[in-house]
PDB file of N, CA and C in Angstrom:
ATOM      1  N   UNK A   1     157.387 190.890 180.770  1.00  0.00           N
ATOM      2  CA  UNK A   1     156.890 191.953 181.639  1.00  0.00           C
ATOM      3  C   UNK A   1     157.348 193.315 181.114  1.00  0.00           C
ATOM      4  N   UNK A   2     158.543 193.406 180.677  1.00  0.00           N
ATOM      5  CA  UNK A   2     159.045 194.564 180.230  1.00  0.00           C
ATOM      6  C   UNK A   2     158.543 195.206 178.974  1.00  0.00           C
ATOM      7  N   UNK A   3     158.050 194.230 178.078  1.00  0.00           N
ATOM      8  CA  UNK A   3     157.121 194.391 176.545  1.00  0.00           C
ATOM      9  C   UNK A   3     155.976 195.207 176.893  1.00  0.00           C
ATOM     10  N   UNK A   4     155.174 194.753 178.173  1.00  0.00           N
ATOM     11  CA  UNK A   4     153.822 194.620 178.233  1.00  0.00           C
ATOM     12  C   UNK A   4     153.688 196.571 178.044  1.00  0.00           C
ATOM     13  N   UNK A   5     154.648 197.552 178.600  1.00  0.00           N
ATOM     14  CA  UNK A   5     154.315 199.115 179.005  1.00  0.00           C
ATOM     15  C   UNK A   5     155.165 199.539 177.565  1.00  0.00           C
ATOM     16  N   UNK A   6     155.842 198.729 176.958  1.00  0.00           N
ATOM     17  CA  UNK A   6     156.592 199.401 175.487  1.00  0.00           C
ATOM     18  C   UNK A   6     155.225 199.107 174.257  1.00  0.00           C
ATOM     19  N   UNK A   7     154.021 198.505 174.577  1.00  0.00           N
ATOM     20  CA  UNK A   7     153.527 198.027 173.657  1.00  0.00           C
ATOM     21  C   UNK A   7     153.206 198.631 173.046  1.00  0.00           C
ATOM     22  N   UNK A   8     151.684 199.661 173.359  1.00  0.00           N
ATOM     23  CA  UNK A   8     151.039 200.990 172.961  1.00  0.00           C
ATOM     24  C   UNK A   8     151.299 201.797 173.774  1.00  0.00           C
ATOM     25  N   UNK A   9     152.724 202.678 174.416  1.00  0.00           N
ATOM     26  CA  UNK A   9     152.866 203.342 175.261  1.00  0.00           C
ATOM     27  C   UNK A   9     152.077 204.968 175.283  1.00  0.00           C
ATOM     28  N   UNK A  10     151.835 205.362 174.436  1.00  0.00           N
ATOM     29  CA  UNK A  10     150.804 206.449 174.697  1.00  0.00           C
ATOM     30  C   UNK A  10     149.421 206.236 174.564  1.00  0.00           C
ATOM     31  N   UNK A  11     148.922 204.863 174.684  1.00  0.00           N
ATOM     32  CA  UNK A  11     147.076 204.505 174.624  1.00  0.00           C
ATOM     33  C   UNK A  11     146.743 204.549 175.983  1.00  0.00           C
ATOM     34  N   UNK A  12     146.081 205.478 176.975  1.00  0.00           N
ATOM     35  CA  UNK A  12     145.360 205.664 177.979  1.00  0.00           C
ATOM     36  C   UNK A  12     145.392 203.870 178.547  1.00  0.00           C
ATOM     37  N   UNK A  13     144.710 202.838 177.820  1.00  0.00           N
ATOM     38  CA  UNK A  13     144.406 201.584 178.581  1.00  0.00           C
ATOM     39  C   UNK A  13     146.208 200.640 179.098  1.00  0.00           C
ATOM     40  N   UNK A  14     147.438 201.360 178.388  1.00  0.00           N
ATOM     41  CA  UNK A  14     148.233 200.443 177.910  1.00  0.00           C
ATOM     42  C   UNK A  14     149.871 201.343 178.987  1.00  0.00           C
ATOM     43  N   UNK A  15     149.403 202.908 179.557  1.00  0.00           N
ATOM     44  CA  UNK A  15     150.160 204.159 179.519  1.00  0.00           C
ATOM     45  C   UNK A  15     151.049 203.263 181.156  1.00  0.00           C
ATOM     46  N   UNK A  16     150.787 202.770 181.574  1.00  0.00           N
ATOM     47  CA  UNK A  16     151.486 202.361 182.991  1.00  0.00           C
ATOM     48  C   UNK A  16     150.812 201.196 183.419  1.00  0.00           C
ATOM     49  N   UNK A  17     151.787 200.729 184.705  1.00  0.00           N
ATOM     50  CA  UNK A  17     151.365 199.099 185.123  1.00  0.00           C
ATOM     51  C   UNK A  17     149.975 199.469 186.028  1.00  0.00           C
ATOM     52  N   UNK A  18     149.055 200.693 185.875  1.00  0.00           N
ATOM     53  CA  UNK A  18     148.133 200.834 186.490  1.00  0.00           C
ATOM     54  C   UNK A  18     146.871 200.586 185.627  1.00  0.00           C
ATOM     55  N   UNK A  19     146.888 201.107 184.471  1.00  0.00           N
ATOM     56  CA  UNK A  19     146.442 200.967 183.517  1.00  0.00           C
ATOM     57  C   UNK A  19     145.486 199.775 183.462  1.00  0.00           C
ATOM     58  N   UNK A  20     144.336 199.970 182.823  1.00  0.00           N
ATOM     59  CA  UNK A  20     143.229 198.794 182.654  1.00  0.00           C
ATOM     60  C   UNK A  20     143.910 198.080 181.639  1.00  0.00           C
ATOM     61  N   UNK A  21     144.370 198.134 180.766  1.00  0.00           N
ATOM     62  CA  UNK A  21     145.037 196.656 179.566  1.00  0.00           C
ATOM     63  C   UNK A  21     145.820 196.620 179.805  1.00  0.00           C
ATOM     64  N   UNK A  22     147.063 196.608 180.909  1.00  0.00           N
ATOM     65  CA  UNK A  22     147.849 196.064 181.466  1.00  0.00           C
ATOM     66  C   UNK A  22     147.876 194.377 181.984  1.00  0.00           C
ATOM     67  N   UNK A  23     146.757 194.423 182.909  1.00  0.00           N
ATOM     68  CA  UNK A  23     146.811 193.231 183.196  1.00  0.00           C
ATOM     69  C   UNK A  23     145.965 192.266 182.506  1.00  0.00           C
ATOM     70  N   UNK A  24     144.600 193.154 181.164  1.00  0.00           N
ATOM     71  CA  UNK A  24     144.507 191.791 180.212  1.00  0.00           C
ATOM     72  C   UNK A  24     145.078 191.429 179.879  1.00  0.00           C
ATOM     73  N   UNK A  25     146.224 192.542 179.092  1.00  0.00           N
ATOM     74  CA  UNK A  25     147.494 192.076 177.826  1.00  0.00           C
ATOM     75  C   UNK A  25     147.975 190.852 178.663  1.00  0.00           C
ATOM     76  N   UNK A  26     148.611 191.377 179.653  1.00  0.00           N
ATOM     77  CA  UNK A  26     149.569 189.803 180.469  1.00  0.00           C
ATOM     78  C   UNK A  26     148.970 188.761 180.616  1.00  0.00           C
ATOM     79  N   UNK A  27     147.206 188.615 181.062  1.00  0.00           N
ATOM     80  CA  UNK A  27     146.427 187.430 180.516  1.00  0.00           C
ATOM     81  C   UNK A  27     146.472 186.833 179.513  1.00  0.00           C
ATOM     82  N   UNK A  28     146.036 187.699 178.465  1.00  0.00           N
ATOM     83  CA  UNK A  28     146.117 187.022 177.184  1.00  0.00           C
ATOM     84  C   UNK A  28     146.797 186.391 176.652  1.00  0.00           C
ATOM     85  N   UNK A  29     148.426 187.113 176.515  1.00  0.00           N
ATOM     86  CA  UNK A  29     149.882 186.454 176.959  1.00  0.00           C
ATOM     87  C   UNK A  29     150.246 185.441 177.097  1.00  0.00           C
ATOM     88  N   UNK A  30     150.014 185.373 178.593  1.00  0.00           N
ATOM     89  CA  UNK A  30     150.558 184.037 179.131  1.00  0.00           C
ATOM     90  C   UNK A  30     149.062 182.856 178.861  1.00  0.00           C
ATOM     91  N   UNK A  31     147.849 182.891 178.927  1.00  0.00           N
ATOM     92  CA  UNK A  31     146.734 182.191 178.180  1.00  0.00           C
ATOM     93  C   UNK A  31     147.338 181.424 176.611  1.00  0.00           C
ATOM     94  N   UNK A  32     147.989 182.540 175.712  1.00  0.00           N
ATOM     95  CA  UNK A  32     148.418 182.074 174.612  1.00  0.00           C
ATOM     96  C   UNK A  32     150.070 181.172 175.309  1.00  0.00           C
ATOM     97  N   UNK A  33     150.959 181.766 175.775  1.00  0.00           N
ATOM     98  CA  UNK A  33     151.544 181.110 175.672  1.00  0.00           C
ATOM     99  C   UNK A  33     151.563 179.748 176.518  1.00  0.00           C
ATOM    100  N   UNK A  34     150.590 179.383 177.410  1.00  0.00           N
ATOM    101  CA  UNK A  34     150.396 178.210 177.257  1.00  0.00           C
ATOM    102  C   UNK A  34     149.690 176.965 176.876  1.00  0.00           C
ATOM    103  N   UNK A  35     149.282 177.716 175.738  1.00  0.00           N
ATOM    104  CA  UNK A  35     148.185 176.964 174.626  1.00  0.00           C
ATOM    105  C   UNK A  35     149.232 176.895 173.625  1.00  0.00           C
ATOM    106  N   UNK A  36     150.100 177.371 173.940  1.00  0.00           N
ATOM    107  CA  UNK A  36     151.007 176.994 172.510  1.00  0.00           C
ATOM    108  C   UNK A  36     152.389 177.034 173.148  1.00  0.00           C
ATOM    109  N   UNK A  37     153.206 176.097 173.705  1.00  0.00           N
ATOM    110  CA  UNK A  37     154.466 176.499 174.650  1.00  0.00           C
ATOM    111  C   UNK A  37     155.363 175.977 173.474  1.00  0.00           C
ATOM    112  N   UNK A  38     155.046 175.562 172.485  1.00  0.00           N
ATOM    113  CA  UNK A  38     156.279 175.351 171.556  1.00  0.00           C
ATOM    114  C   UNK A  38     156.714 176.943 170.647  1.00  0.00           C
ATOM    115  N   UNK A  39     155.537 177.449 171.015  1.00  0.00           N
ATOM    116  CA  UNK A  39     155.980 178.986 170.475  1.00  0.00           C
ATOM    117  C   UNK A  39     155.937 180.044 171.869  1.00  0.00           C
ATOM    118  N   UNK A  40     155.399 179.679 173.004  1.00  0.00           N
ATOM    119  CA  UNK A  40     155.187 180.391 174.515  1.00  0.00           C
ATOM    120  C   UNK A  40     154.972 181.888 173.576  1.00  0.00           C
ATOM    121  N   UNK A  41     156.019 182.850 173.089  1.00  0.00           N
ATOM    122  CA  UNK A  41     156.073 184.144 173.481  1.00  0.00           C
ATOM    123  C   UNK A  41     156.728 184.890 172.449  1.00  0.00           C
ATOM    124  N   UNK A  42     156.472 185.579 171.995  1.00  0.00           N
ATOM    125  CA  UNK A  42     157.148 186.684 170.734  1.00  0.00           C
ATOM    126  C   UNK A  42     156.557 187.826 170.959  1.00  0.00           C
ATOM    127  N   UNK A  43     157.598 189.366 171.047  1.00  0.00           N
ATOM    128  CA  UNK A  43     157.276 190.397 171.407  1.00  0.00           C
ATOM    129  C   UNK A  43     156.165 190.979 170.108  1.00  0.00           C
ATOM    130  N   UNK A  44     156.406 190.701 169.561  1.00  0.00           N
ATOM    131  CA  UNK A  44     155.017 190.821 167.926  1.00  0.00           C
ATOM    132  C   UNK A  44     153.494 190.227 168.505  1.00  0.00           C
ATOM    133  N   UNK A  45     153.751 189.478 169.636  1.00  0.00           N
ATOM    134  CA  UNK A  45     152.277 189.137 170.008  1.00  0.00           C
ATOM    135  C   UNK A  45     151.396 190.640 170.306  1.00  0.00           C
ATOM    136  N   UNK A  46     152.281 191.024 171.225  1.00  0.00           N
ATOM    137  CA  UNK A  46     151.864 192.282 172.491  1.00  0.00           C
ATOM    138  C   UNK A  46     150.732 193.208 171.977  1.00  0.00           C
ATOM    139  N   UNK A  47     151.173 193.554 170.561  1.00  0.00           N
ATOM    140  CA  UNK A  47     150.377 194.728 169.601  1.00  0.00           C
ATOM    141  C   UNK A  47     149.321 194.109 169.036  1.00  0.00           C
ATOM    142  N   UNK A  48     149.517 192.951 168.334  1.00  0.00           N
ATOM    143  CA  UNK A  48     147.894 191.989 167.962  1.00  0.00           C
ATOM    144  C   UNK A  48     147.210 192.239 169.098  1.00  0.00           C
ATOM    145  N   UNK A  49     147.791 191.546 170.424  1.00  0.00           N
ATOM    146  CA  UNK A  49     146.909 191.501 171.556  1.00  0.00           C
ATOM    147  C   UNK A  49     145.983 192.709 172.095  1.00  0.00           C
ATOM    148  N   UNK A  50     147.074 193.704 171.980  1.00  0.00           N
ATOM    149  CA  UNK A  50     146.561 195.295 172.814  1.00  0.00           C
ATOM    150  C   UNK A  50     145.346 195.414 171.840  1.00  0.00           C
ATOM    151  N   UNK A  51     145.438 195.356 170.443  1.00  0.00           N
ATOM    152  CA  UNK A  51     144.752 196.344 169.957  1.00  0.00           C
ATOM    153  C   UNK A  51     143.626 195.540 169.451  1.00  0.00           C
ATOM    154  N   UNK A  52     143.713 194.002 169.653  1.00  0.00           N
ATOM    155  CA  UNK A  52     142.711 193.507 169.888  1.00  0.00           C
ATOM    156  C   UNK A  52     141.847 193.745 171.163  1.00  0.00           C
ATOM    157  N   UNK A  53     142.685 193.615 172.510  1.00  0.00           N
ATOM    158  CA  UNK A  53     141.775 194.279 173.620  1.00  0.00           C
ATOM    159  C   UNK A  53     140.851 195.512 173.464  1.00  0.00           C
ATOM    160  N   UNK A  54     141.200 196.545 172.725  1.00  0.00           N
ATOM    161  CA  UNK A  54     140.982 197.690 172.831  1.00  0.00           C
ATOM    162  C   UNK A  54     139.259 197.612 172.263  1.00  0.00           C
ATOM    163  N   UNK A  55     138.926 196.587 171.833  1.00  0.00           N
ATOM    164  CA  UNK A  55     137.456 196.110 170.855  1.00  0.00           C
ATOM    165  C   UNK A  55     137.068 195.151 171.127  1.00  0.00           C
ATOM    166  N   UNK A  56     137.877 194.227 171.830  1.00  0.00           N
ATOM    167  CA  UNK A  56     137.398 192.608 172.277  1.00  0.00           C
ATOM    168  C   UNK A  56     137.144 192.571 174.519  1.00  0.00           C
ATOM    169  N   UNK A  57     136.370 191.560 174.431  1.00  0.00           N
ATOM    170  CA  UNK A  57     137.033 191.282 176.263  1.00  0.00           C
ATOM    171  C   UNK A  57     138.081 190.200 176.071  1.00  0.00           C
ATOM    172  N   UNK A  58     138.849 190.030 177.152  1.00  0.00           N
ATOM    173  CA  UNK A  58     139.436 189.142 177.070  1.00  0.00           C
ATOM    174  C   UNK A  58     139.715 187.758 176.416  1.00  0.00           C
ATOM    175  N   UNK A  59     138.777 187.356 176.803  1.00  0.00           N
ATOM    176  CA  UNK A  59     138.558 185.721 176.026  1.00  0.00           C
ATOM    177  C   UNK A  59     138.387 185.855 174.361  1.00  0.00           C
ATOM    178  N   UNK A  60     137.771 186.586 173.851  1.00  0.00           N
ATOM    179  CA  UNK A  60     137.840 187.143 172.201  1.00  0.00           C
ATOM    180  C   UNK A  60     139.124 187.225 172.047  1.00  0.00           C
ATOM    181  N   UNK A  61     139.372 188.835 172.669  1.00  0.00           N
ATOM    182  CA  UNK A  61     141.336 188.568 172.116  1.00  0.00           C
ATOM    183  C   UNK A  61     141.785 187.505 171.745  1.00  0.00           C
ATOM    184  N   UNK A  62     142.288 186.955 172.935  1.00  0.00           N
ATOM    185  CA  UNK A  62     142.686 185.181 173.175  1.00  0.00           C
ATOM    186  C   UNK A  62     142.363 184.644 171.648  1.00  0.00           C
ATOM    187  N   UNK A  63     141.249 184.448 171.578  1.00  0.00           N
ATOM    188  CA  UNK A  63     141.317 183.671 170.178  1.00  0.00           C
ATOM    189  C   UNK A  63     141.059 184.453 168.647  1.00  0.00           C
ATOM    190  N   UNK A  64     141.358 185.480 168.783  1.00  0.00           N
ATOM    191  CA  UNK A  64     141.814 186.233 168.213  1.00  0.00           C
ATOM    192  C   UNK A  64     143.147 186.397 167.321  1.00  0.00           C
ATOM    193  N   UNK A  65     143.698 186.336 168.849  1.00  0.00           N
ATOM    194  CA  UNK A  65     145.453 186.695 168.685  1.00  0.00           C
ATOM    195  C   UNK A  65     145.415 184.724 167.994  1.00  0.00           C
ATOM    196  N   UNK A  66     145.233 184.035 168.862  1.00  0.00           N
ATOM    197  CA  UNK A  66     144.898 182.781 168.125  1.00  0.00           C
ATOM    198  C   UNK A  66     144.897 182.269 166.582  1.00  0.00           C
ATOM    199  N   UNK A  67     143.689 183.045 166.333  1.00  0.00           N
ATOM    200  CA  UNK A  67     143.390 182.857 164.530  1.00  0.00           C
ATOM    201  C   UNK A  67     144.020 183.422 164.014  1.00  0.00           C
ATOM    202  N   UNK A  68     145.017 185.017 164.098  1.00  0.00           N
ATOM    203  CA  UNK A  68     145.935 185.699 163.748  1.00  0.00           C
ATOM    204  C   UNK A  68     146.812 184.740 163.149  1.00  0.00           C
ATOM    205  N   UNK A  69     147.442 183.981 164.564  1.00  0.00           N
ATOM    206  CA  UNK A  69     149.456 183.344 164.491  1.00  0.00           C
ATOM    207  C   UNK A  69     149.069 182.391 163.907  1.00  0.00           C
ATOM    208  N   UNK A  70     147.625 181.321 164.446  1.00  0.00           N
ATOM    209  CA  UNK A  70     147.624 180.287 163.784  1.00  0.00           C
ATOM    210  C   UNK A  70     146.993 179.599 162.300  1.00  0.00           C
ATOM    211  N   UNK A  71     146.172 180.635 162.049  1.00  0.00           N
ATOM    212  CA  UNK A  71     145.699 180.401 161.006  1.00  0.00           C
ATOM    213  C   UNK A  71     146.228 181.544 160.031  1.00  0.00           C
ATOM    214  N   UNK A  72     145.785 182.610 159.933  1.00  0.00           N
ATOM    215  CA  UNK A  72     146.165 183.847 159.214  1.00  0.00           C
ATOM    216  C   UNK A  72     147.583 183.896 158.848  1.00  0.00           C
ATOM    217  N   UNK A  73     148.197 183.980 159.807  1.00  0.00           N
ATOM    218  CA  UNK A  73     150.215 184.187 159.305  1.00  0.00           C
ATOM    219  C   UNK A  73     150.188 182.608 158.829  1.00  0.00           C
ATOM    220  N   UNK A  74     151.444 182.499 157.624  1.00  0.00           N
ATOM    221  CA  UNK A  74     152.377 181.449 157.493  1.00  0.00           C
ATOM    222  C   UNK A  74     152.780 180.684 158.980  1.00  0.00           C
ATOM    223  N   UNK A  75     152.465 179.083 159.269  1.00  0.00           N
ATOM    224  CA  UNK A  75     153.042 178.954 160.344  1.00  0.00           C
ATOM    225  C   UNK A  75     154.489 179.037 160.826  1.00  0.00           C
ATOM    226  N   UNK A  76     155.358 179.167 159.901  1.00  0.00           N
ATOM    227  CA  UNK A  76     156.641 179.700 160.387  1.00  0.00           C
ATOM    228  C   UNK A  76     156.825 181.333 160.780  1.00  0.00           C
ATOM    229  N   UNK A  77     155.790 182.099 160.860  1.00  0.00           N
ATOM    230  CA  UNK A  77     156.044 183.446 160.934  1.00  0.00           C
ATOM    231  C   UNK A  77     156.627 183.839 162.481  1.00  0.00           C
ATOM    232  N   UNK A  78     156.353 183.149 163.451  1.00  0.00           N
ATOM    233  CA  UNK A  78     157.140 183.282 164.492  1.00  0.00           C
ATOM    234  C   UNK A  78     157.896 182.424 165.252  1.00  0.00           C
ATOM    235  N   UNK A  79     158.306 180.959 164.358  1.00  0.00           N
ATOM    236  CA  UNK A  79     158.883 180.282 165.170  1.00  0.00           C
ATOM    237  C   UNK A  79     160.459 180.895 165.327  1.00  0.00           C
ATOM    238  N   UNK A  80     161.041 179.941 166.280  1.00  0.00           N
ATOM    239  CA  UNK A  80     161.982 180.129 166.958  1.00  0.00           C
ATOM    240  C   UNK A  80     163.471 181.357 165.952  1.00  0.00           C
ATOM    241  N   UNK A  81     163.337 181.320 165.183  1.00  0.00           N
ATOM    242  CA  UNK A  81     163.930 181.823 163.691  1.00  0.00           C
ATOM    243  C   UNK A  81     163.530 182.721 162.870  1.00  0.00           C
ATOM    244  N   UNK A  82     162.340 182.748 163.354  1.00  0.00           N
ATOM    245  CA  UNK A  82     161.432 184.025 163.071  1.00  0.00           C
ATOM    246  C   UNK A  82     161.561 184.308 161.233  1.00  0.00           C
ATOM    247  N   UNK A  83     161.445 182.718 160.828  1.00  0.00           N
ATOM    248  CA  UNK A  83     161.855 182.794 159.173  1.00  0.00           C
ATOM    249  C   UNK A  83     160.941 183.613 158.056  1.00  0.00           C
ATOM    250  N   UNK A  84     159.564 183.285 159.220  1.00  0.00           N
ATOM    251  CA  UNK A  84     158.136 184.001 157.987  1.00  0.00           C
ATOM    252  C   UNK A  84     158.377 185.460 158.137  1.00  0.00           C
ATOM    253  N   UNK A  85     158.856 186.053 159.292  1.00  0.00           N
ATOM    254  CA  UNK A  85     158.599 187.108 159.548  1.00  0.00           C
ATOM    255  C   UNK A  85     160.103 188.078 158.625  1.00  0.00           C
ATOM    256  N   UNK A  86     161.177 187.137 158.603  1.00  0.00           N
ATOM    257  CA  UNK A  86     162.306 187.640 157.713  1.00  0.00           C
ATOM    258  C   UNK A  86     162.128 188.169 156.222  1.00  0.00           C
ATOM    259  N   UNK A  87     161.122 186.725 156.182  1.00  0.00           N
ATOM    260  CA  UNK A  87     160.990 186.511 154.626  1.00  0.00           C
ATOM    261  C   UNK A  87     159.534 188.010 154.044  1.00  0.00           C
ATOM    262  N   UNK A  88     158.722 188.237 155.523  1.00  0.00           N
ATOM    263  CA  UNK A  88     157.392 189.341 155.048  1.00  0.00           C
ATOM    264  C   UNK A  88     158.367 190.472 154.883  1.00  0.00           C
ATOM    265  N   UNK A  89     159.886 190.588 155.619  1.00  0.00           N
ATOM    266  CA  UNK A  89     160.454 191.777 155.546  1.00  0.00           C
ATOM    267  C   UNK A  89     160.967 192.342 154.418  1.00  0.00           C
ATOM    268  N   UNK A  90     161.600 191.299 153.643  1.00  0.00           N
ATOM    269  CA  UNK A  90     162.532 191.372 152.521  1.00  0.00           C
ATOM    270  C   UNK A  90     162.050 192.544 151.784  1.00  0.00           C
ATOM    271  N   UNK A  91     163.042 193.318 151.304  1.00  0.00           N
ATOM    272  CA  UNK A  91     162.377 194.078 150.612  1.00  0.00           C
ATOM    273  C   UNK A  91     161.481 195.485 151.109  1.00  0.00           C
ATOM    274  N   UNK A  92     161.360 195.238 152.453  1.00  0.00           N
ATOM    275  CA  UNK A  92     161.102 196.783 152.614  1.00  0.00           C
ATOM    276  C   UNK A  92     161.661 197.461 153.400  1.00  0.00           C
ATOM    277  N   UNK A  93     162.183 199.043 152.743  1.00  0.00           N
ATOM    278  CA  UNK A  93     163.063 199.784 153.895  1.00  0.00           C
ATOM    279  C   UNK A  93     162.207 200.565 153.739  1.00  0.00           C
TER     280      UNK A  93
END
């Protein structure tokens, strides 16, 4: 809940819990995380999601953010260890 207003905090759809992509983002969210509860939730979702909303309706996002984590990234990029995402870092400051 606390991710959902740090996500795109100055995008008009994203700016407060009043906000119209407020309550897709948290759909989409919790939709993904329980299509996938061995991974539920990573704050790296939030920004795929938003800025997929911002061009998609809902249900697109969703499988969107989907083909992103699950096909597109390495499947270790967000498990619990967050090893893919260590290993995309290496190397850049």
């Amino acid at each position: 809940e606390l991710d959902l207003l740090r996500t795109l905090p100055n995008n008009i759809y994203y700016e407060n819990n009043h906000s119209k992509g407020i309550a897709k983002l948290r759909r989409v969210l919790l939709a993904y995380s329980l299509h996938n509860p061995e991974l539920e939730y990573c704050q790296g979702f939030n920004r795929i999601a938003a800025i997929a909303l911002l061009f998609l309706d809902e249900e697109e996002a969703f499988w969107c953010l989907l083909y992103i984590l699950e096909v597109l990234l390495p499947e270790t990029y967000y498990k619990k260890q967050m090893v893919g995402a260590q290993v995309d870092q290496v190397g850049k400051v």
